[in-house]
C-alpha atoms as a PDB file:
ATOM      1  CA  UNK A   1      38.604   4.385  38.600  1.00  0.00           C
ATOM      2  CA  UNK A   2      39.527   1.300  36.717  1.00  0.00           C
ATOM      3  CA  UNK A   3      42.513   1.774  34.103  1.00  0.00           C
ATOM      4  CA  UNK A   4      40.397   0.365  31.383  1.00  0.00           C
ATOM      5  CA  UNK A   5      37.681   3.239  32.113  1.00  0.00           C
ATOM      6  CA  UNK A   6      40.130   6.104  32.518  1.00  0.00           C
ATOM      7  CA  UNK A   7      40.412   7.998  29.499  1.00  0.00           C
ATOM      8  CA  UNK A   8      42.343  11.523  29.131  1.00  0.00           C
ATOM      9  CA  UNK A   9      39.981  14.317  28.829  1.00  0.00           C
ATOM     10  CA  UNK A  10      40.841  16.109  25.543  1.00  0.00           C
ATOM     11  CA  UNK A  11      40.201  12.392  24.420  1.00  0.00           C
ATOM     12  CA  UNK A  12      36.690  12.139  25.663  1.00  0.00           C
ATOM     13  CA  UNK A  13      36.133  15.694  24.109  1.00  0.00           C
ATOM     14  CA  UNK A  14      37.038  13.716  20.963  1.00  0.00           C
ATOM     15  CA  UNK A  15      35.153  10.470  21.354  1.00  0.00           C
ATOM     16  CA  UNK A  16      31.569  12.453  21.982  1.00  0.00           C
ATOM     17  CA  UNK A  17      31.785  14.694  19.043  1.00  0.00           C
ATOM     18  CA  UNK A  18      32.882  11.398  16.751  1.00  0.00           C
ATOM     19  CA  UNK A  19      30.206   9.395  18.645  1.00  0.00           C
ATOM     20  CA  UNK A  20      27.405  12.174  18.692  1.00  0.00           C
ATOM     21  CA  UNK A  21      27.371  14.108  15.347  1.00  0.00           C
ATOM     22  CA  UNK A  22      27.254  10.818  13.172  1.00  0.00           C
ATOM     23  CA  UNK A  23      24.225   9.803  15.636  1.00  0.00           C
ATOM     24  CA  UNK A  24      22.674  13.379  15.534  1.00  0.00           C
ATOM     25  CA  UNK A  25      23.285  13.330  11.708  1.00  0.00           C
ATOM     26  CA  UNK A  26      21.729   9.938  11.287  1.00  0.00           C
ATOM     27  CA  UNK A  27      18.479  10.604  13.508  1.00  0.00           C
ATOM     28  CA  UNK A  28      17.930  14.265  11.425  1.00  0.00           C
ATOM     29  CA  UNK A  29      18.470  12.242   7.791  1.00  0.00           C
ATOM     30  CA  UNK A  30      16.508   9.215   9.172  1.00  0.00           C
ATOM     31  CA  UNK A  31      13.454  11.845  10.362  1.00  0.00           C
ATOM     32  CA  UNK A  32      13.524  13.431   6.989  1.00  0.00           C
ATOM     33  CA  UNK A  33      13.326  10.078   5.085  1.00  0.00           C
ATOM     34  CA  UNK A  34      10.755   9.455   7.100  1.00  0.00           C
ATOM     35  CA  UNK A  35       8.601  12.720   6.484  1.00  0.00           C
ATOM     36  CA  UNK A  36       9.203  12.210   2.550  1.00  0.00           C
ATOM     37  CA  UNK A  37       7.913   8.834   2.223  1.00  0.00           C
ATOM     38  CA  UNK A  38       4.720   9.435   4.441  1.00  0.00           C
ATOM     39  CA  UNK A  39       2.499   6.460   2.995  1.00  0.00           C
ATOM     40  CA  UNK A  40      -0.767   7.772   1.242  1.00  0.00           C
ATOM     41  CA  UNK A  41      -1.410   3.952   0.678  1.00  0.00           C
ATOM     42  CA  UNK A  42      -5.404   2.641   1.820  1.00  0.00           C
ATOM     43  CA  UNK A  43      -8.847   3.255   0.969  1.00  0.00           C
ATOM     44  CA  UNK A  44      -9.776   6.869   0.946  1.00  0.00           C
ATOM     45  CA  UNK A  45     -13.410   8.650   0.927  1.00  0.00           C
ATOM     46  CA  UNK A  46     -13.533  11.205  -1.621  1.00  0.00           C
ATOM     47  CA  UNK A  47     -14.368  14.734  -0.251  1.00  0.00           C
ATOM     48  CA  UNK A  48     -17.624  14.681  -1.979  1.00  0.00           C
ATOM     49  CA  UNK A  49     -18.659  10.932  -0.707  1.00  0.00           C
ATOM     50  CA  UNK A  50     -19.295   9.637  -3.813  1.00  0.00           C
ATOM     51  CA  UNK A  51     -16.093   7.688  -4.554  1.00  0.00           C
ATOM     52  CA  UNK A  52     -13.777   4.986  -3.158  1.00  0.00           C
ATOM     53  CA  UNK A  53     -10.110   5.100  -3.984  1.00  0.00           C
ATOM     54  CA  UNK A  54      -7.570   2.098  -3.195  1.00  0.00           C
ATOM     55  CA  UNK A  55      -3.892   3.744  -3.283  1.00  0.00           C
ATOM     56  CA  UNK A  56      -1.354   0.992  -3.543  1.00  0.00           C
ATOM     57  CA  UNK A  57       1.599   0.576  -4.698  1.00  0.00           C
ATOM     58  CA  UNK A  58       2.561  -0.768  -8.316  1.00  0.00           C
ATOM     59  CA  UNK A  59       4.856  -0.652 -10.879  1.00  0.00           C
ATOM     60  CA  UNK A  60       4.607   2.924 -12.030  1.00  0.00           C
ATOM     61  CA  UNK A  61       4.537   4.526  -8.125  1.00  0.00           C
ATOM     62  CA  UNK A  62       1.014   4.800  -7.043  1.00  0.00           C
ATOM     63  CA  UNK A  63      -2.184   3.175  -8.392  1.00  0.00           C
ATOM     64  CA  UNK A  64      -5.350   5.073  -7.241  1.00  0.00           C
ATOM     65  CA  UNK A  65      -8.027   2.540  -7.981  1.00  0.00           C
ATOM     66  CA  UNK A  66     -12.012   3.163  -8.134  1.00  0.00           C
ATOM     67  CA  UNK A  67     -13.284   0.120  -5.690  1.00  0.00           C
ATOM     68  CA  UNK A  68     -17.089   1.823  -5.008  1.00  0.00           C
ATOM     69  CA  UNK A  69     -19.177   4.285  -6.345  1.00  0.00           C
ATOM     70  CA  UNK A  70     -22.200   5.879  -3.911  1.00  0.00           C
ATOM     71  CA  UNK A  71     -24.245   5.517  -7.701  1.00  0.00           C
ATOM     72  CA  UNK A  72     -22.727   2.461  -9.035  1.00  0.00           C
ATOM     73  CA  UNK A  73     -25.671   1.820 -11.563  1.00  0.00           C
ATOM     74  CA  UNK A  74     -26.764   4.401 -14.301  1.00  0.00           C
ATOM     75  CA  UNK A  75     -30.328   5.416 -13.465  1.00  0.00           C
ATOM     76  CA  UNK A  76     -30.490   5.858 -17.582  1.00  0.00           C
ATOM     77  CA  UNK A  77     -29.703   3.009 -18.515  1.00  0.00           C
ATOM     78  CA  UNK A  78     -30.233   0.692 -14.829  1.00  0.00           C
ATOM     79  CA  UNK A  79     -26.195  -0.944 -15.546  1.00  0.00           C
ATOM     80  CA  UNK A  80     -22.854  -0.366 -14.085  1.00  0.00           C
ATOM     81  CA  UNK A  81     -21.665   3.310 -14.990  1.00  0.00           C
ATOM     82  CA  UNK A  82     -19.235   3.775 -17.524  1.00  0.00           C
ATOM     83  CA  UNK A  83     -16.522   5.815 -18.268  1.00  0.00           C
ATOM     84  CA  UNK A  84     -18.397   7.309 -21.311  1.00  0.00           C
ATOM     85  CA  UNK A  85     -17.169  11.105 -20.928  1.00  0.00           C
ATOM     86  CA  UNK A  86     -13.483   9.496 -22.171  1.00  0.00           C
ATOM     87  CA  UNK A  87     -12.514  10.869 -25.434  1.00  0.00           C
ATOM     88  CA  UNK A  88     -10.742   7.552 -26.142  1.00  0.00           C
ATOM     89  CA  UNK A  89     -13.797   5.349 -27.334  1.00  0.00           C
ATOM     90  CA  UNK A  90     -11.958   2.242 -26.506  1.00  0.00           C
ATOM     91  CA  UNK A  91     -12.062   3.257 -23.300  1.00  0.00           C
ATOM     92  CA  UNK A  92     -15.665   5.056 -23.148  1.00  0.00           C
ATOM     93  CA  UNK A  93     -17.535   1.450 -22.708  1.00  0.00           C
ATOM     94  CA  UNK A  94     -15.003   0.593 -19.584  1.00  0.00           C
ATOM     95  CA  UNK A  95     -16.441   0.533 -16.093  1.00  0.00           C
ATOM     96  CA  UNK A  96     -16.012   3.540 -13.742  1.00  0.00           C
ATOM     97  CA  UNK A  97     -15.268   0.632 -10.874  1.00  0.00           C
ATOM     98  CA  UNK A  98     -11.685  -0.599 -11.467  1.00  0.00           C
ATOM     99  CA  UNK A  99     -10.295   2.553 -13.270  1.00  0.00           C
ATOM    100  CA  UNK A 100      -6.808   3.444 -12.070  1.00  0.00           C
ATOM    101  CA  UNK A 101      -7.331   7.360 -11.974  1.00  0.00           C
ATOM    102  CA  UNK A 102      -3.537   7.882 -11.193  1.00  0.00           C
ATOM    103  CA  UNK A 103      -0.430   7.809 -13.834  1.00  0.00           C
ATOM    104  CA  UNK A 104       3.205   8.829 -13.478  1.00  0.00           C
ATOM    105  CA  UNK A 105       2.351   8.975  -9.331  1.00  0.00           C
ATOM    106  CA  UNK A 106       5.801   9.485  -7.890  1.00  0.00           C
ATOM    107  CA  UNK A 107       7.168  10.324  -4.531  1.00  0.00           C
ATOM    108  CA  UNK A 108       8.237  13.875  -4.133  1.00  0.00           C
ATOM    109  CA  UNK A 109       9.851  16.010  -1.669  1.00  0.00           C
ATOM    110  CA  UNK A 110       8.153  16.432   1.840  1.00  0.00           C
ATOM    111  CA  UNK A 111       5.093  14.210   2.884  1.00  0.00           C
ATOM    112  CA  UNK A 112       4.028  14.431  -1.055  1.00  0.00           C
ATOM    113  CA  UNK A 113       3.348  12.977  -4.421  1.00  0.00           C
ATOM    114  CA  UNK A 114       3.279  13.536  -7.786  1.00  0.00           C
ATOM    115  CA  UNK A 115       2.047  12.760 -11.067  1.00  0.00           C
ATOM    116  CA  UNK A 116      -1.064  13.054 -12.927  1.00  0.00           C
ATOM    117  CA  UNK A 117      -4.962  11.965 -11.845  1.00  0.00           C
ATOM    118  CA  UNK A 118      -7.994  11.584 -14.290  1.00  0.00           C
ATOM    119  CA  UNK A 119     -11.754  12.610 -13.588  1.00  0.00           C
ATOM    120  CA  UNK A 120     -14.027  10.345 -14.540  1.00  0.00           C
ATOM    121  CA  UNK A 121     -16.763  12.750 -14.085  1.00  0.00           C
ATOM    122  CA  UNK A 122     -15.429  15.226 -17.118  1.00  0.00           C
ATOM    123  CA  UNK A 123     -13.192  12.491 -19.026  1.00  0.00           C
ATOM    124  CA  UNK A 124      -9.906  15.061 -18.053  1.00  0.00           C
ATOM    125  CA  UNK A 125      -6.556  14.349 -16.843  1.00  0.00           C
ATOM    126  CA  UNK A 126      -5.018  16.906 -14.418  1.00  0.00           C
ATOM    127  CA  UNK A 127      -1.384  17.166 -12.982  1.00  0.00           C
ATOM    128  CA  UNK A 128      -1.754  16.469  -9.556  1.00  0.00           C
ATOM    129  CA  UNK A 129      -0.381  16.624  -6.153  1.00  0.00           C
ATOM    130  CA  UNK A 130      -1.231  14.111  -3.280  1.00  0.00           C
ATOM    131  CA  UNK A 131      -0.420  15.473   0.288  1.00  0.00           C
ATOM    132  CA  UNK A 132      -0.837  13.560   3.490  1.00  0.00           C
ATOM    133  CA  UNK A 133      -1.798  15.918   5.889  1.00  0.00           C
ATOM    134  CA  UNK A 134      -2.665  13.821   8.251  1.00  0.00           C
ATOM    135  CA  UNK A 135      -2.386  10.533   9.374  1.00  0.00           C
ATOM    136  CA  UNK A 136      -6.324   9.781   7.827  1.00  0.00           C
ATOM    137  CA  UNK A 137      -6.066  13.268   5.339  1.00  0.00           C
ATOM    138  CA  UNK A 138      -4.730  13.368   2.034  1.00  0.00           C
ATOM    139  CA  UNK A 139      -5.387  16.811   0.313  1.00  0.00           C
ATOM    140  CA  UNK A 140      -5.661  15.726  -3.855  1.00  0.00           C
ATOM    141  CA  UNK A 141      -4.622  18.916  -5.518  1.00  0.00           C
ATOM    142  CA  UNK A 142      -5.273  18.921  -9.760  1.00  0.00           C
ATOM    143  CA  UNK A 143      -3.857  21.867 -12.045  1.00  0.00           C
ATOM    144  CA  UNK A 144      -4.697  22.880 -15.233  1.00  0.00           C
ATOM    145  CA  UNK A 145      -1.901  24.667 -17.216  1.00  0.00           C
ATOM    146  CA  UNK A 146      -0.026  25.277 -13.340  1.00  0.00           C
ATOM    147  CA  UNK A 147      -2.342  28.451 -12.706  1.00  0.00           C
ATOM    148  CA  UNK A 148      -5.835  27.052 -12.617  1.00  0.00           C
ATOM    149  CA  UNK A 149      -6.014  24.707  -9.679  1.00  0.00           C
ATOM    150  CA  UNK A 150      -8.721  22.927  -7.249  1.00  0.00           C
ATOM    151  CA  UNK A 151      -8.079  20.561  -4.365  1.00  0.00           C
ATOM    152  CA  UNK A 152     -10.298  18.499  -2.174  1.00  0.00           C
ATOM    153  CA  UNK A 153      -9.186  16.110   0.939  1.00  0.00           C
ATOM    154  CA  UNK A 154     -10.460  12.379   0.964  1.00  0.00           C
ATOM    155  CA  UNK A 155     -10.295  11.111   4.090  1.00  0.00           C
ATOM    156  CA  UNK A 156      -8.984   7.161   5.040  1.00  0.00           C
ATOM    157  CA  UNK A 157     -11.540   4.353   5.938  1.00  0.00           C
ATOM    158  CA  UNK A 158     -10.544   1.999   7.994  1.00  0.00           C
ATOM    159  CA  UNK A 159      -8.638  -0.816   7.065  1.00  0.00           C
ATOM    160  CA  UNK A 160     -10.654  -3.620   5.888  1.00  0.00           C
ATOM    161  CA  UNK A 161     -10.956  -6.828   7.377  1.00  0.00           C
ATOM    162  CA  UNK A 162     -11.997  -9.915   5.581  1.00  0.00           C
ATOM    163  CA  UNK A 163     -14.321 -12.139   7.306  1.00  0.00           C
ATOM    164  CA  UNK A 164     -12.995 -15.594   7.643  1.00  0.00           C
ATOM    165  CA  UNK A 165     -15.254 -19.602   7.468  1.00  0.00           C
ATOM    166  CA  UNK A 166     -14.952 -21.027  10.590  1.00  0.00           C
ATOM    167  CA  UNK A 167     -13.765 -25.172  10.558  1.00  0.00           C
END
């Protein structure tokens, strides 16, 4: 063997276990990182069908915005549907489509996220839990008071593609 490849043994011994527990280290932190900051971003179905959510990300964390309704137009009034269950009456004349139903939407530990989600369909806020269970599941889980919960899992549309003019 080449001098320059020669190395005494109790030195090898020494080398590996610098060389392999930093890498072993690094690939177990890395692999956590990675499971924490699953990305819910996308469009996502609503369990029920009835809604279209855009998840993004914006200056607070998340944004979870409203981008299609399966009953866009009031059949009682035959125009866009409101937000009118909001106890705010500023914000009782605002379109359902374009509503960010997400505040204070912040990454948490494991493959989740946190913060707080309105209903539209009862004018509530809810602390909330996003989940992605999957790589096209998110399970949306709201609380009242921490004891009296419900959860429901939208599932993610493809992504869009926008059509393009030809020359």
């Amino acid at each position: 063997m080449p001098a320059l490849l020669r190395v005494p043994t109790g030195r090898l011994e020494m080398l590996r276990s610098q060389i392999l527990v930093p890498a072993a280290l690094l690939l177990f932190v890395s692999g956590v990182f990675a499971e924490t900051k699953a990305d819910p971003t996308g469009v996502w179905l609503t369990q029920d069908g009835d809604a279209k959510i855009k998840i993004s990300q914006c200056v607070t964390g998340l944004c979870g915005t409203i981008i299609w309704l399966k009953a866009p137009i009031d059949p009682s009034t035959g125009k866009p549907q409101v937000d009118d269950k909001n106890a705010n009456p500023s914000l009782a004349k605002r379109p359902i489509i374009g509503i960010n139903i997400f505040s204070e939407m912040k990454a948490a530990p494991g493959s989740k996220w946190s913060g707080k989600i309105y209903n539209a369909d009862n004018g509530k806020t809810y602390s909330t839990e996003l989940t992605v269970a999957a790589p096209r599941k998110l399970e949306v889980r709201g609380c009242v008071l921490a004891v009296l919960c419900g959860s429901e899992t939208w599932t993610k549309l493809e992504d869009v593609k926008l059509a393009t003019t030809g020359d």
